[in-house]
C-alpha atoms as a PDB file:
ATOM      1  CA  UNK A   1     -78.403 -57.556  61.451  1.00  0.00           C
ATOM      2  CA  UNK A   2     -77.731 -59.345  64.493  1.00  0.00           C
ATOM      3  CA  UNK A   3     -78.384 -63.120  65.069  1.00  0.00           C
ATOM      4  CA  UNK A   4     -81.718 -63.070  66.951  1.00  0.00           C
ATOM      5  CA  UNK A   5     -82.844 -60.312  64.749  1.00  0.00           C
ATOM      6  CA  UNK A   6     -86.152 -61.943  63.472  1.00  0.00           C
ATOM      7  CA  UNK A   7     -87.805 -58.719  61.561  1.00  0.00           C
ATOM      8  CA  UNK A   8     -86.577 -60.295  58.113  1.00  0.00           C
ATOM      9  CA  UNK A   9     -88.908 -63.771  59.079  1.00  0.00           C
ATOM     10  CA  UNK A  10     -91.926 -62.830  58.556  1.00  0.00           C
ATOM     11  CA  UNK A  11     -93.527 -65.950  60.020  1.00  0.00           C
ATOM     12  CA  UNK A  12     -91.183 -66.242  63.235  1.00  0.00           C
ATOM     13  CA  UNK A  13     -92.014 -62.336  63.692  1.00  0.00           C
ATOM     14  CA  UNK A  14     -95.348 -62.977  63.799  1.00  0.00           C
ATOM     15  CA  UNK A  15     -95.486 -66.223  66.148  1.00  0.00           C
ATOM     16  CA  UNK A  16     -93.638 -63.910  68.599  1.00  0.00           C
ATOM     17  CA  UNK A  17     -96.102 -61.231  68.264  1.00  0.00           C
ATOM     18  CA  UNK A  18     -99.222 -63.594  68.565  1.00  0.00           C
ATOM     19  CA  UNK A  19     -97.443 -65.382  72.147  1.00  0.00           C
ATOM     20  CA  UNK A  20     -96.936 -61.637  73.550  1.00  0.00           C
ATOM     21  CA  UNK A  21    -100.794 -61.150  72.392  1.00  0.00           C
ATOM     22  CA  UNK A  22    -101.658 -64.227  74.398  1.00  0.00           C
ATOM     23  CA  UNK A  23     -99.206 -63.304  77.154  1.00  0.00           C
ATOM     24  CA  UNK A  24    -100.685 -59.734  77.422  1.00  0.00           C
ATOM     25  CA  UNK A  25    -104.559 -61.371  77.687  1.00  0.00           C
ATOM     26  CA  UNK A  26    -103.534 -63.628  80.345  1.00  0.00           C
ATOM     27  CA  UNK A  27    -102.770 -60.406  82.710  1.00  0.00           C
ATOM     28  CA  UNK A  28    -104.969 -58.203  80.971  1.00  0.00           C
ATOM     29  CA  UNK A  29    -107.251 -56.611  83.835  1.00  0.00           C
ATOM     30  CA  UNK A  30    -110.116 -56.585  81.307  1.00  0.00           C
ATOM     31  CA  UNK A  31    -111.649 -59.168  79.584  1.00  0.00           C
ATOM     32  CA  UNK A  32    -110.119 -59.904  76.208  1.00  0.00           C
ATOM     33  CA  UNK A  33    -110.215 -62.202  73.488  1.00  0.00           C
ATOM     34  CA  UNK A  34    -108.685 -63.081  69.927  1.00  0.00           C
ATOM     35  CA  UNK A  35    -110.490 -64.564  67.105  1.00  0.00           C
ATOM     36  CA  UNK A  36    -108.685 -65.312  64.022  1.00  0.00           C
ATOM     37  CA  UNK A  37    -109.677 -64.679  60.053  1.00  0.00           C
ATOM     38  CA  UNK A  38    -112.782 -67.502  60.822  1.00  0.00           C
ATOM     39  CA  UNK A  39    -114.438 -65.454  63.392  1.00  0.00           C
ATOM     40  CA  UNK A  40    -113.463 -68.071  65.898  1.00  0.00           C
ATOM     41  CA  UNK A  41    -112.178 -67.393  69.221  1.00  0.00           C
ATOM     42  CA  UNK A  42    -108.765 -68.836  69.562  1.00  0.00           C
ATOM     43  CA  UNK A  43    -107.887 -67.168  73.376  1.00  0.00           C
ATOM     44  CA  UNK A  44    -109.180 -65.186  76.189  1.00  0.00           C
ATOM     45  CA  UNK A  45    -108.275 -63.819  79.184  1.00  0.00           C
ATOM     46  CA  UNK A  46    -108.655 -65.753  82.385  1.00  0.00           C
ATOM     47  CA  UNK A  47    -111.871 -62.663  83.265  1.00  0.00           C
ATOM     48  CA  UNK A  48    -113.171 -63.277  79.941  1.00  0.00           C
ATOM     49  CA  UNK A  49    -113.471 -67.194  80.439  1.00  0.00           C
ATOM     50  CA  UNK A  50    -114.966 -66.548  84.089  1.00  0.00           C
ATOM     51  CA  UNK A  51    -117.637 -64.119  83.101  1.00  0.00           C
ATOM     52  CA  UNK A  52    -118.693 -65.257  79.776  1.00  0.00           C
ATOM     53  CA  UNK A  53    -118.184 -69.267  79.373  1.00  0.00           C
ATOM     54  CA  UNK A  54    -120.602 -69.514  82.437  1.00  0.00           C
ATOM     55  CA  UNK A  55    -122.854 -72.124  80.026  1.00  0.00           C
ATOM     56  CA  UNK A  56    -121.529 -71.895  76.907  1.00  0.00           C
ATOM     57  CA  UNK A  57    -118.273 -73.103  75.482  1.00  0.00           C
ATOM     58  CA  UNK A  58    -115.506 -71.396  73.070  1.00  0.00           C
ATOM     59  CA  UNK A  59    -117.139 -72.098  70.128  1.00  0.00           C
ATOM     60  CA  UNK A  60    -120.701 -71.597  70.571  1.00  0.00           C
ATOM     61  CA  UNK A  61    -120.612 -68.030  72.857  1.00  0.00           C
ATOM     62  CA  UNK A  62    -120.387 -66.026  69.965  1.00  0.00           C
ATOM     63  CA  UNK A  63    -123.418 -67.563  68.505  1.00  0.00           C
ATOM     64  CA  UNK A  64    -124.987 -67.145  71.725  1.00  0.00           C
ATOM     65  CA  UNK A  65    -124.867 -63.685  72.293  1.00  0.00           C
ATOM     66  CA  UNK A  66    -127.431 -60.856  70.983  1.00  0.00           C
ATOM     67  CA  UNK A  67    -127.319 -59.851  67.692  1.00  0.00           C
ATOM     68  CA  UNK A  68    -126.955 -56.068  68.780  1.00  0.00           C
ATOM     69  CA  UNK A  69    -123.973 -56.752  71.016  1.00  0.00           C
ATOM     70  CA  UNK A  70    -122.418 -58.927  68.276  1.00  0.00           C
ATOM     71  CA  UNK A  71    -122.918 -55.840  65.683  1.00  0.00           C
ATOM     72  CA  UNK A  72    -120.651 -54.132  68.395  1.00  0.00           C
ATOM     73  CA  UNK A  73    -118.002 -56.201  68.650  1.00  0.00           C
ATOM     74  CA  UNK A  74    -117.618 -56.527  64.903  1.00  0.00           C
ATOM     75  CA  UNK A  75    -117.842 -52.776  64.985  1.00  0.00           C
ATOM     76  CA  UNK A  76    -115.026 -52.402  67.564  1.00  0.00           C
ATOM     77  CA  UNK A  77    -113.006 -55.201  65.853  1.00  0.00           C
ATOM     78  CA  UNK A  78    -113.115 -52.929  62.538  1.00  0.00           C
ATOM     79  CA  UNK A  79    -112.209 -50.061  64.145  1.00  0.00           C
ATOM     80  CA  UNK A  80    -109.241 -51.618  65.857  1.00  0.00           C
ATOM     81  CA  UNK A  81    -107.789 -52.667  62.595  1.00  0.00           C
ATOM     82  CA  UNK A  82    -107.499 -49.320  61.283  1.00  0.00           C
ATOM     83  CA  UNK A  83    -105.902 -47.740  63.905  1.00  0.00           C
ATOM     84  CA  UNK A  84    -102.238 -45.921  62.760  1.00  0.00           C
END
């Protein structure tokens, strides 16, 4: 094992992973976002912020949306997680 080798850190291996998540949103073409274990949205893309935060801010937009689109992106969010 090699000196920056991280894998056995669990928590440093994940803070990396989580900045090249943000990193990856911040030039992501589409708009993106990450909520954590709360349902709270903790970043989005620079497209996301300029196409949905028109009137609403971080922590009210998912509140404000409609209850069929919100179904959808729970939907998606599930079927992300069990991707192999």
């Amino acid at each position: 094992m090699c000196a920056t080798d991280r894998s056995q850190n669990t928590v440093c291996s994940q803070t990396v992973s989580i900045q090249y998540l943000v990193e990856m949103l911040n030039i992501s073409s589409s708009p993106s976002f990450i909520r954590n274990n709360l349902g709270e949205l903790v970043h989005t893309s620079p497209l996301f912020d300029k196409l949905f935060f028109t009137n609403n801010d971080r922590n009210s937009w998912f509140s404000s949306i409609s209850v069929d689109v919100g179904v959808e992106l729970v939907k998606t969010e599930i079927r992300a997680g069990f991707v192999e």
